[in-house]
Protein backbone atom coordinates (compact mmCIF):
# COMPACT_ATOMS: atom_id res chain seq x y z
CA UNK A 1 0.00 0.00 0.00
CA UNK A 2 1.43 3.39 -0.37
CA UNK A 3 2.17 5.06 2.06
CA UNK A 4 -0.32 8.70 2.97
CA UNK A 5 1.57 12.17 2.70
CA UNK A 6 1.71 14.15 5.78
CA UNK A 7 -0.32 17.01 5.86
CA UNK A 8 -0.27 19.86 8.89
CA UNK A 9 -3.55 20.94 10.06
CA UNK A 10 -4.24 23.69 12.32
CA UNK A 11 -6.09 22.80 15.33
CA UNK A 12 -7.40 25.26 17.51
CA UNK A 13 -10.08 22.33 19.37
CA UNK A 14 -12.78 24.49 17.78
CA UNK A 15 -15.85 23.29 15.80
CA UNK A 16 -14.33 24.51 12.50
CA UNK A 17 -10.83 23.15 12.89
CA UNK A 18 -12.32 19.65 13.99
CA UNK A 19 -13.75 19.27 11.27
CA UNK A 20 -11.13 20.29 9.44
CA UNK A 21 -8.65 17.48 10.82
CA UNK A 22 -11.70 14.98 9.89
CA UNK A 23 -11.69 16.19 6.37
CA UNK A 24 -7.81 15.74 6.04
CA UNK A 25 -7.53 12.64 7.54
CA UNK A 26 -11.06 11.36 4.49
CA UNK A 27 -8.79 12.66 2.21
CA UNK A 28 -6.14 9.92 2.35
CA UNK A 29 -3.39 12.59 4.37
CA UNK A 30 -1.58 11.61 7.60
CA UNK A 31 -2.71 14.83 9.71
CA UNK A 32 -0.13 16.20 11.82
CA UNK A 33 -2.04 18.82 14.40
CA UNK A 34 -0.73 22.11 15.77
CA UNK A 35 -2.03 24.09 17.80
CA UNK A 36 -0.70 27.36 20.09
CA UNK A 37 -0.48 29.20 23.20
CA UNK A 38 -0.78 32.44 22.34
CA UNK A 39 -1.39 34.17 25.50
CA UNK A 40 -5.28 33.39 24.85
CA UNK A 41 -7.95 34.60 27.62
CA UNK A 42 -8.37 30.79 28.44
CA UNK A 43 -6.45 27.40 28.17
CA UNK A 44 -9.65 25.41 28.05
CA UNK A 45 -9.40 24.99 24.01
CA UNK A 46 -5.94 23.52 24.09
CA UNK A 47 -7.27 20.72 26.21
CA UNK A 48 -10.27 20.23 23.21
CA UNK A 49 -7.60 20.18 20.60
CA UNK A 50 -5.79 17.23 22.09
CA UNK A 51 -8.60 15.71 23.03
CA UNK A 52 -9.91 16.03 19.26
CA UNK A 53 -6.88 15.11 17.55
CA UNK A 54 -6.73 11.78 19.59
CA UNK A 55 -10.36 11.18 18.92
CA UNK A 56 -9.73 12.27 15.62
CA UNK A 57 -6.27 10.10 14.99
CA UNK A 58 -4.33 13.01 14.47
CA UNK A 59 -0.71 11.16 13.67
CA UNK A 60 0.91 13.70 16.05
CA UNK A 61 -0.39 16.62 18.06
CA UNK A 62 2.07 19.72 19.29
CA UNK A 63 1.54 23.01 21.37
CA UNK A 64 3.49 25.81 20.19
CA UNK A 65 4.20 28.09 22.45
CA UNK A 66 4.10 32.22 21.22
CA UNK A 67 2.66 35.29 22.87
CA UNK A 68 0.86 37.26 21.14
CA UNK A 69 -0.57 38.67 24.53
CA UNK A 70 2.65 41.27 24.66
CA UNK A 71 1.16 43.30 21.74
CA UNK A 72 -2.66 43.07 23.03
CA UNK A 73 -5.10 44.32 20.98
CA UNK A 74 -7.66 41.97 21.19
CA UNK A 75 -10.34 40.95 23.73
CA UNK A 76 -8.63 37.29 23.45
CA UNK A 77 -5.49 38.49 24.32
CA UNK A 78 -6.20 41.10 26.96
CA UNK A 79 -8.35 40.82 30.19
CA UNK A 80 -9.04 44.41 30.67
CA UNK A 81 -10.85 44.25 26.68
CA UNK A 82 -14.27 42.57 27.12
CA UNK A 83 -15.13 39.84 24.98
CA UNK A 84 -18.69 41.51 23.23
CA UNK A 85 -22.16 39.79 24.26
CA UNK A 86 -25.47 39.43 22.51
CA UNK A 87 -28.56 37.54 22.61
CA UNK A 88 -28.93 36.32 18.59
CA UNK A 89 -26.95 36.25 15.85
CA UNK A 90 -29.11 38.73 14.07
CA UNK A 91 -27.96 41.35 16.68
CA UNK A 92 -23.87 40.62 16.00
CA UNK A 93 -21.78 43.96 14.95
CA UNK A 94 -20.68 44.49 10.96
CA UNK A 95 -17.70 45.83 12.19
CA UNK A 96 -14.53 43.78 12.67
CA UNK A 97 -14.87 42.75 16.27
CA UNK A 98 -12.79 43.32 19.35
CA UNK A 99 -12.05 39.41 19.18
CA UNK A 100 -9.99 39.56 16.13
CA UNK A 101 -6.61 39.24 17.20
CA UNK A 102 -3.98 40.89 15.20
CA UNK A 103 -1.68 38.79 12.33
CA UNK A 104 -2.96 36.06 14.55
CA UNK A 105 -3.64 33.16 10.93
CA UNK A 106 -0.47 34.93 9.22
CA UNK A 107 1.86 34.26 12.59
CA UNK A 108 0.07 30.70 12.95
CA UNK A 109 0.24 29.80 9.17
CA UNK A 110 4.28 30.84 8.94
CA UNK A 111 4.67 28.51 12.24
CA UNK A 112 2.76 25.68 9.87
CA UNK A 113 4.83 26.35 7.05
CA UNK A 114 7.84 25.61 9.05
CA UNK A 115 6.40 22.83 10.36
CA UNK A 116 5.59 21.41 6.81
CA UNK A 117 9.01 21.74 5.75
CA UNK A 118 10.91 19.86 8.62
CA UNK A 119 8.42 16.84 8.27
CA UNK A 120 8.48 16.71 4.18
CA UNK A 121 4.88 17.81 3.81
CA UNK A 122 3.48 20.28 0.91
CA UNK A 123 -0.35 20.26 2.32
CA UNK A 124 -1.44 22.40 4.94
CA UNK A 125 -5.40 22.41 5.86
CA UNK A 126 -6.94 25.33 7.84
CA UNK A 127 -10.51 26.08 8.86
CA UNK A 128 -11.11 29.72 8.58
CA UNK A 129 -14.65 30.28 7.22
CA UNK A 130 -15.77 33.48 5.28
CA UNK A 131 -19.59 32.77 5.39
CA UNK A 132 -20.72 32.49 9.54
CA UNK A 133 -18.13 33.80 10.96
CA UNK A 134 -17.12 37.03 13.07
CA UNK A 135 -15.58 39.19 10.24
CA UNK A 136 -11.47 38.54 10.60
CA UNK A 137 -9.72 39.67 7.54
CA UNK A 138 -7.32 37.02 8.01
CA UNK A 139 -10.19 34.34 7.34
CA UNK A 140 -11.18 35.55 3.42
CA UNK A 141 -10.25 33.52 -0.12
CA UNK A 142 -7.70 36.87 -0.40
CA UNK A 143 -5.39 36.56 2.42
CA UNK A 144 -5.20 32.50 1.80
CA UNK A 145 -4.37 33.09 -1.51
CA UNK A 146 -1.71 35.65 -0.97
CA UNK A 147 -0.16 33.70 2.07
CA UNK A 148 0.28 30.73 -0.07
CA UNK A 149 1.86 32.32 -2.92
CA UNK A 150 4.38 34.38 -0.68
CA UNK A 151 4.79 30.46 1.09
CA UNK A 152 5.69 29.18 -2.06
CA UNK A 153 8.46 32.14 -2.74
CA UNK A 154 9.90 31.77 0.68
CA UNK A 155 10.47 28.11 1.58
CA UNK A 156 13.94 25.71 0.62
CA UNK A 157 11.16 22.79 -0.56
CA UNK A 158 9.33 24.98 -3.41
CA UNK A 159 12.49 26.98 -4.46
CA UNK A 160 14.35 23.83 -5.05
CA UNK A 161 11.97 21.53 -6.14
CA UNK A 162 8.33 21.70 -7.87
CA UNK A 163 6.54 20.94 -5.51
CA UNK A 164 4.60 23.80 -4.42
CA UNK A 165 3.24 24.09 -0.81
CA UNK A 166 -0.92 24.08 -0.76
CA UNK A 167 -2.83 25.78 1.42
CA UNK A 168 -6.73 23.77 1.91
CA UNK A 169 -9.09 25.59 3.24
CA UNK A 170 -12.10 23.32 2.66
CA UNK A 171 -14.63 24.99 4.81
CA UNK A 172 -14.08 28.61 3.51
CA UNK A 173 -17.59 28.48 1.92
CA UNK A 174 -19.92 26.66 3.76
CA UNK A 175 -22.12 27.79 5.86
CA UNK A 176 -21.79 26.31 9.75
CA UNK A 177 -24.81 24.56 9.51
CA UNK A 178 -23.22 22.89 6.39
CA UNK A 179 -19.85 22.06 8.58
CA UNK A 180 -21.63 20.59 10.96
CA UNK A 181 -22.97 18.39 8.58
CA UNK A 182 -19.90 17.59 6.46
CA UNK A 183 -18.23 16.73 10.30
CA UNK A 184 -21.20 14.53 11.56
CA UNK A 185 -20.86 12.68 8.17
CA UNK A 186 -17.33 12.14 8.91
CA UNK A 187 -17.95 10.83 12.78
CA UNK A 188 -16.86 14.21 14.18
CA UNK A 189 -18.20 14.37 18.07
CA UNK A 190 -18.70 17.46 18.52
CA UNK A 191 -18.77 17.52 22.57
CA UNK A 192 -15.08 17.35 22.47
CA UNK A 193 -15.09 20.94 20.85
CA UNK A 194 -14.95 24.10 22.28
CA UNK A 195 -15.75 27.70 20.07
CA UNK A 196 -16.40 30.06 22.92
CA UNK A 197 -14.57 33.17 23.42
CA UNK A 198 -14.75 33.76 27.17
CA UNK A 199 -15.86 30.02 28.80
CA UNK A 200 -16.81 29.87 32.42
CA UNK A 201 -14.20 28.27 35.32
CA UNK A 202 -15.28 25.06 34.31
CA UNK A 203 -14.84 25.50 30.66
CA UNK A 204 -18.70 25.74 29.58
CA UNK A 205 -19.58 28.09 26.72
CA UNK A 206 -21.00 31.17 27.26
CA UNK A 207 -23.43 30.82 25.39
CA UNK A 208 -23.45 34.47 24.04
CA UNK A 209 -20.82 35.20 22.64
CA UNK A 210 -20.56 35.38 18.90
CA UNK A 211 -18.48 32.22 18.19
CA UNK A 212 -21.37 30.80 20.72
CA UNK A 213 -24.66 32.56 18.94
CA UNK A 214 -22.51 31.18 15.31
CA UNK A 215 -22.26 28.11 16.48
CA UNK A 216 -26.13 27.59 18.00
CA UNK A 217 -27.27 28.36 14.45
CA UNK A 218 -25.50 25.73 12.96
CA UNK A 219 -26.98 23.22 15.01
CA UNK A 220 -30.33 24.74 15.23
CA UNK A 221 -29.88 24.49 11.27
CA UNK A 222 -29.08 20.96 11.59
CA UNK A 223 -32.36 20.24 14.30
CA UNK A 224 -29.99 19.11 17.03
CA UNK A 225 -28.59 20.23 20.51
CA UNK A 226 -25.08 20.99 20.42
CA UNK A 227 -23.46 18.36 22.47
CA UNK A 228 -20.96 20.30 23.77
CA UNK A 229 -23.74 22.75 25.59
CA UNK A 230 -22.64 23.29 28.84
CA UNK A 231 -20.56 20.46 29.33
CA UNK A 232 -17.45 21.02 31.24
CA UNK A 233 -13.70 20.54 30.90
């Protein structure tokens, strides 16, 4: 049998990037999960991403440490900034939200790339989203694009060979209720995720915030509970 090619996939133990890791692994690829410390407001996602990529059969999973917490910035990255609040989706800002944390996808997708290189592989599989999602700039078809052609210019494995480094972004245009339904299909369980942006002490969702209200819809979408709500860490 030959053998799968390795493929980095950035895992954040959110919905979105679960799903991701399921679709990589479908595809044939050997997923190799990273995920980072980043001086987030909360530590309980890094405990869903290793708990997703073993239920997932991620073929490794690492923690990079970074701190993207000395710049601030961002309501994920500061505790004085609050994270915003709202009772529906409907009611969610146009504006690009407190939440967005600054170069946070082009600082973790340079980290992948380096990753990619030191374990041979050209395929890298993110789940940013540019349908229900909170806005980020670093989440559209644009920025992807861009970041993989500047990847392709600036690592030893394209320059020197042809084999060009690939960016995946298979979620970018479905909707969440559609993700959902793509990760159910693949035998995702969702109640080891984790998409809120300010969790209680025991790691429950808030239920309000807009990763929370984005995330509701999907499953009301899908006529299910999520079965993550409320559990704990």
């Amino acid at each position: 049998m030959k053998p799968s090619q390795p493929a980095v996939v950035l895992l954040s133990g959110g919905l979105d990037s679960a799903t991701c890791l399921a679709i990589a692994r479908n595809e044939g690829f050997t997923p190799h999960a990273i995920s980072f410390r980043y001086g987030q407001r909360h530590q309980y996602e890094l405990d869903r991403a290793t708990r997703v990529a073993d239920a997932i059969g991620a073929a490794s999973h690492r923690i990079v440490d970074i701190d993207l917490a000395q710049f601030g910035g961002s309501a994920l990255t500061d505790a004085n900034i609050a994270v915003p609040k709202t009772d529906s989706v409907e009611t969610m800002g146009a504006e690009i939200p407190v939440t967005y944390v600054p170069a946070r996808n082009t600082v973790f997708l340079s980290l992948a790339i380096a990753f990619a290189e030191t374990i041979g592989a050209r395929d890298i599989f993110i789940g940013v989203n540019a349908l229900d999602y909170s806005g980020y700039p670093d989440c559209r078809p644009e920025f992807v694009a861009a970041f993989e052609a500047m990847a392709n210019l600036a690592t030893k494995a394209s320059v020197e060979s042809d084999r060009r480094l690939i960016i995946h972004t298979p979620l970018i245009d479905l909707s969440k209720a559609e993700i959902i339904r793509t990760g159910l299909s693949l035998g995702v369980d969702y109640a080891n995720t984790l998409s809120c942006y300010d969790p209680g002490d025991e790691g429950c969702a808030c239920g309000r915030c807009d990763a929370c209200l984005l995330r509701a819809k999907g499953f009301a979408a899908n006529a299910m509970d999520d079965p993550a709500s409320q559990r704990s860490i």
